[in-house]
Protein backbone atom coordinates (compact mmCIF):
# COMPACT_ATOMS: atom_id res chain seq x y z
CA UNK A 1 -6.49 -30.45 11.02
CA UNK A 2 -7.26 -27.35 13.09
CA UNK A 3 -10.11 -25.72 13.32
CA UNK A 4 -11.29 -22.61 11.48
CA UNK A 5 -11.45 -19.34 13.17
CA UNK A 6 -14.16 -17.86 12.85
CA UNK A 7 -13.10 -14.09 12.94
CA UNK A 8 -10.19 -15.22 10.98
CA UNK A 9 -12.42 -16.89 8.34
CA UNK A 10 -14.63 -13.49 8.53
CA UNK A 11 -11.78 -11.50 8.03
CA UNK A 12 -10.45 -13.26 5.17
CA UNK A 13 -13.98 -13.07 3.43
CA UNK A 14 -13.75 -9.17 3.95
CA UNK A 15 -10.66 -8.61 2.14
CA UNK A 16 -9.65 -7.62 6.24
CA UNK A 17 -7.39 -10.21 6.99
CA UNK A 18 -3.76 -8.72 7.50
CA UNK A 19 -1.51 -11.48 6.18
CA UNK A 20 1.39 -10.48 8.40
CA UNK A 21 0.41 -9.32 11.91
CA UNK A 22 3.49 -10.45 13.43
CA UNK A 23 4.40 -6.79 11.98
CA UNK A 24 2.46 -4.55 13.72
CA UNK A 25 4.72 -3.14 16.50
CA UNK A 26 1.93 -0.40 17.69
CA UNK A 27 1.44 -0.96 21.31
CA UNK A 28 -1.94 -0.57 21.02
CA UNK A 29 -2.49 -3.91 19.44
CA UNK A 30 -0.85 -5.71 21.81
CA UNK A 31 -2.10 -3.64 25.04
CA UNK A 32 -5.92 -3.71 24.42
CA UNK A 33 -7.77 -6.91 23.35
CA UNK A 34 -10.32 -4.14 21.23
CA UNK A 35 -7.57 -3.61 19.15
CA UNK A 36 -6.64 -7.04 16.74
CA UNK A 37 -3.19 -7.18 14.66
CA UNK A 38 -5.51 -10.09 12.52
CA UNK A 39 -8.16 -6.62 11.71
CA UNK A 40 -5.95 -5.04 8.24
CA UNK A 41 -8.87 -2.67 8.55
CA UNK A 42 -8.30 -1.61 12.06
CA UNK A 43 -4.45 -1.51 11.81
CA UNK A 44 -4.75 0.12 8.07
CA UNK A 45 -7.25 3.13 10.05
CA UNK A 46 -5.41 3.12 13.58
CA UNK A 47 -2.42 3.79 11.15
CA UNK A 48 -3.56 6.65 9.27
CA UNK A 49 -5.17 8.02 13.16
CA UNK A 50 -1.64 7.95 15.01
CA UNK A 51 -0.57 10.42 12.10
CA UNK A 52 -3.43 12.63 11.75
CA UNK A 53 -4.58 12.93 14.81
CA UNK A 54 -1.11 12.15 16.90
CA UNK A 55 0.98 13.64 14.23
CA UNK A 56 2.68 10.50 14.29
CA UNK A 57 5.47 10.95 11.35
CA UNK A 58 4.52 8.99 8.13
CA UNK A 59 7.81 6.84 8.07
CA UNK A 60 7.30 6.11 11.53
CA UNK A 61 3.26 5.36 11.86
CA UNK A 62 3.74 2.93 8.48
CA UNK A 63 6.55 1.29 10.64
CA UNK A 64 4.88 0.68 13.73
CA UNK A 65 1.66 -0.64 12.02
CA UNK A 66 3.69 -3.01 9.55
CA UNK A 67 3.03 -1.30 6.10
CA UNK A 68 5.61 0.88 3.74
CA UNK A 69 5.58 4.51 3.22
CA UNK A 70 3.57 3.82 0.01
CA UNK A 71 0.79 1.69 1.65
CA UNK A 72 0.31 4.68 4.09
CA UNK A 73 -0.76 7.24 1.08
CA UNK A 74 -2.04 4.47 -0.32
CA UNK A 75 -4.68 3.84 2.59
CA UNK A 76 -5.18 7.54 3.05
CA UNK A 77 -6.48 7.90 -0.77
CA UNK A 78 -8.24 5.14 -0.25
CA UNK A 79 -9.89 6.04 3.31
CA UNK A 80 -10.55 9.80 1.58
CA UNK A 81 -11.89 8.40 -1.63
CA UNK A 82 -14.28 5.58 0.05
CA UNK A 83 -14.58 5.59 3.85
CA UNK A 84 -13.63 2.96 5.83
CA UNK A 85 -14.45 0.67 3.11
CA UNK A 86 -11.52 2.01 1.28
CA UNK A 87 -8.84 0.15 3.81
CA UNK A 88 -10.37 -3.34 2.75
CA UNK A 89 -7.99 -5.39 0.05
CA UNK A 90 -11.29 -5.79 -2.31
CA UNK A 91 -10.72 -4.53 -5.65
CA UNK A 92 -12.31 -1.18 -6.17
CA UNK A 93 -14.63 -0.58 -8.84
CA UNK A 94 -17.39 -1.84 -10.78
CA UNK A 95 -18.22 -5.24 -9.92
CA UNK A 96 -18.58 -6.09 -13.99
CA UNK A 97 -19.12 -4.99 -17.32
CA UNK A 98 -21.05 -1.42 -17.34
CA UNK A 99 -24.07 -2.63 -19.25
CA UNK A 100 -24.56 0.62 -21.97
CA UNK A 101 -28.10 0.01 -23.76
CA UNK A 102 -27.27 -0.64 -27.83
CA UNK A 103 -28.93 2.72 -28.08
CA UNK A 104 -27.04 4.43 -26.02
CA UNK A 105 -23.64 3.24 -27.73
CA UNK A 106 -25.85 4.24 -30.80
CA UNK A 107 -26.23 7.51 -29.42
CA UNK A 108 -23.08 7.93 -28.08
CA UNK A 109 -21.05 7.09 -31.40
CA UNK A 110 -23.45 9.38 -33.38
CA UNK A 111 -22.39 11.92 -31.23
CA UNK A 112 -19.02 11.49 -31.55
CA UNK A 113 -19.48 11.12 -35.15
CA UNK A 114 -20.87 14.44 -35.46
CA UNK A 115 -18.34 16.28 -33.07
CA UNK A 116 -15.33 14.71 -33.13
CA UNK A 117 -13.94 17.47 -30.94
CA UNK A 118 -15.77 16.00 -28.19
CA UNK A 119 -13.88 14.06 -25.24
CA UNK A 120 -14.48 10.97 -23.45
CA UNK A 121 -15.57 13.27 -20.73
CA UNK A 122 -17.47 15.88 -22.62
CA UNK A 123 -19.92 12.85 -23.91
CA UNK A 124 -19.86 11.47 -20.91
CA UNK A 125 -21.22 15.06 -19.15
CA UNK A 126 -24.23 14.88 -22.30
CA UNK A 127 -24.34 11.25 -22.01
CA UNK A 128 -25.68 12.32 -18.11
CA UNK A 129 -27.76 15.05 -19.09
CA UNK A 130 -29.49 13.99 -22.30
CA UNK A 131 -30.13 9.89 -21.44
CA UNK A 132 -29.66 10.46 -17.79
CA UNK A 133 -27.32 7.76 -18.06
CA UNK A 134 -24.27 7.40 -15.48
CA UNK A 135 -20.89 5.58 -16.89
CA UNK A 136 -17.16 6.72 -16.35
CA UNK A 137 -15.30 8.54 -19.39
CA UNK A 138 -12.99 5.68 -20.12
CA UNK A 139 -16.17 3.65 -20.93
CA UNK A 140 -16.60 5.88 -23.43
CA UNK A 141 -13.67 6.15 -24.38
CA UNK A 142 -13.07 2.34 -24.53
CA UNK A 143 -16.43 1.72 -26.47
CA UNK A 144 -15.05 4.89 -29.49
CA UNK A 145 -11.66 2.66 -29.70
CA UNK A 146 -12.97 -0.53 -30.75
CA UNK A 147 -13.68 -1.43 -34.31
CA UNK A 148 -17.13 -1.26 -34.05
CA UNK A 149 -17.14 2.47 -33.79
CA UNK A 150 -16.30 2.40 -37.59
């Protein structure tokens, strides 16, 4: 059996590791020993560079790097929304169940309750800064659609 890789293994690990590096054509990767086809992270950001900075077409940049037109605006949201960590394959998002107190679901279907006009959003916005409590709207909205809310 061989033996693990250690940057591989890292890589992996990371959500980094670029399952198909035989498809990064960029010279780049293949010129400079800095620059690692293995690195999804590197090739995902080195990507998005040779556009914005080379004004590299999009067709062509996702082409060269090994990724479809789609994973290119894909990365870019990602890269704008989150930074670097954006371009790693880990799922996004809460890392679990948002843990709302029982009296802040209290307080948040009593509120609903009494203004019914109110959106996910809107009680959210209160929700912040009445209880200076931080959730996303669908929370809310998710905890007014169960049965409970009755």
């Amino acid at each position: 059996m061989p033996e693990p890789h250690p940057k591989r293994e890292f890589l992996r690990a990371a959500g980094a590791l670029h399952p198909h590096p035989e498809r990064v054509r960029a010279d780049i990767f293949w010129r400079n020993r800095f620059f690692d086809p293995l690195d999804k992270v590197q090739v995902k950001y080195e990507m998005l560079r040779a556009h914005v900075m080379n004004g590299v077409a999009v067709v062509e940049a996702a082409g060269a790097f090994g990724f479809s037109r789609q994973s290119f605006y894909t990365a870019l949201a990602a890269l704008e929304q989150l930074g670097i960590l954006g371009l790693a394959d880990d799922k996004r998002g809460r890392r679990g169940p948002m843990k709302l107190s029982g009296e802040d679901i209290d307080w948040i279907r009593v509120l609903a309750r009494s203004e019914p006009d109110l959106s996910g959003m809107m009680i959210r916005d209160r929700l912040s800064a009445e209880r200076d409590v931080e959730v996303h709207k669908r929370t809310v909205e998710r905890l007014l659609s169960t049965k409970k809310n009755s």
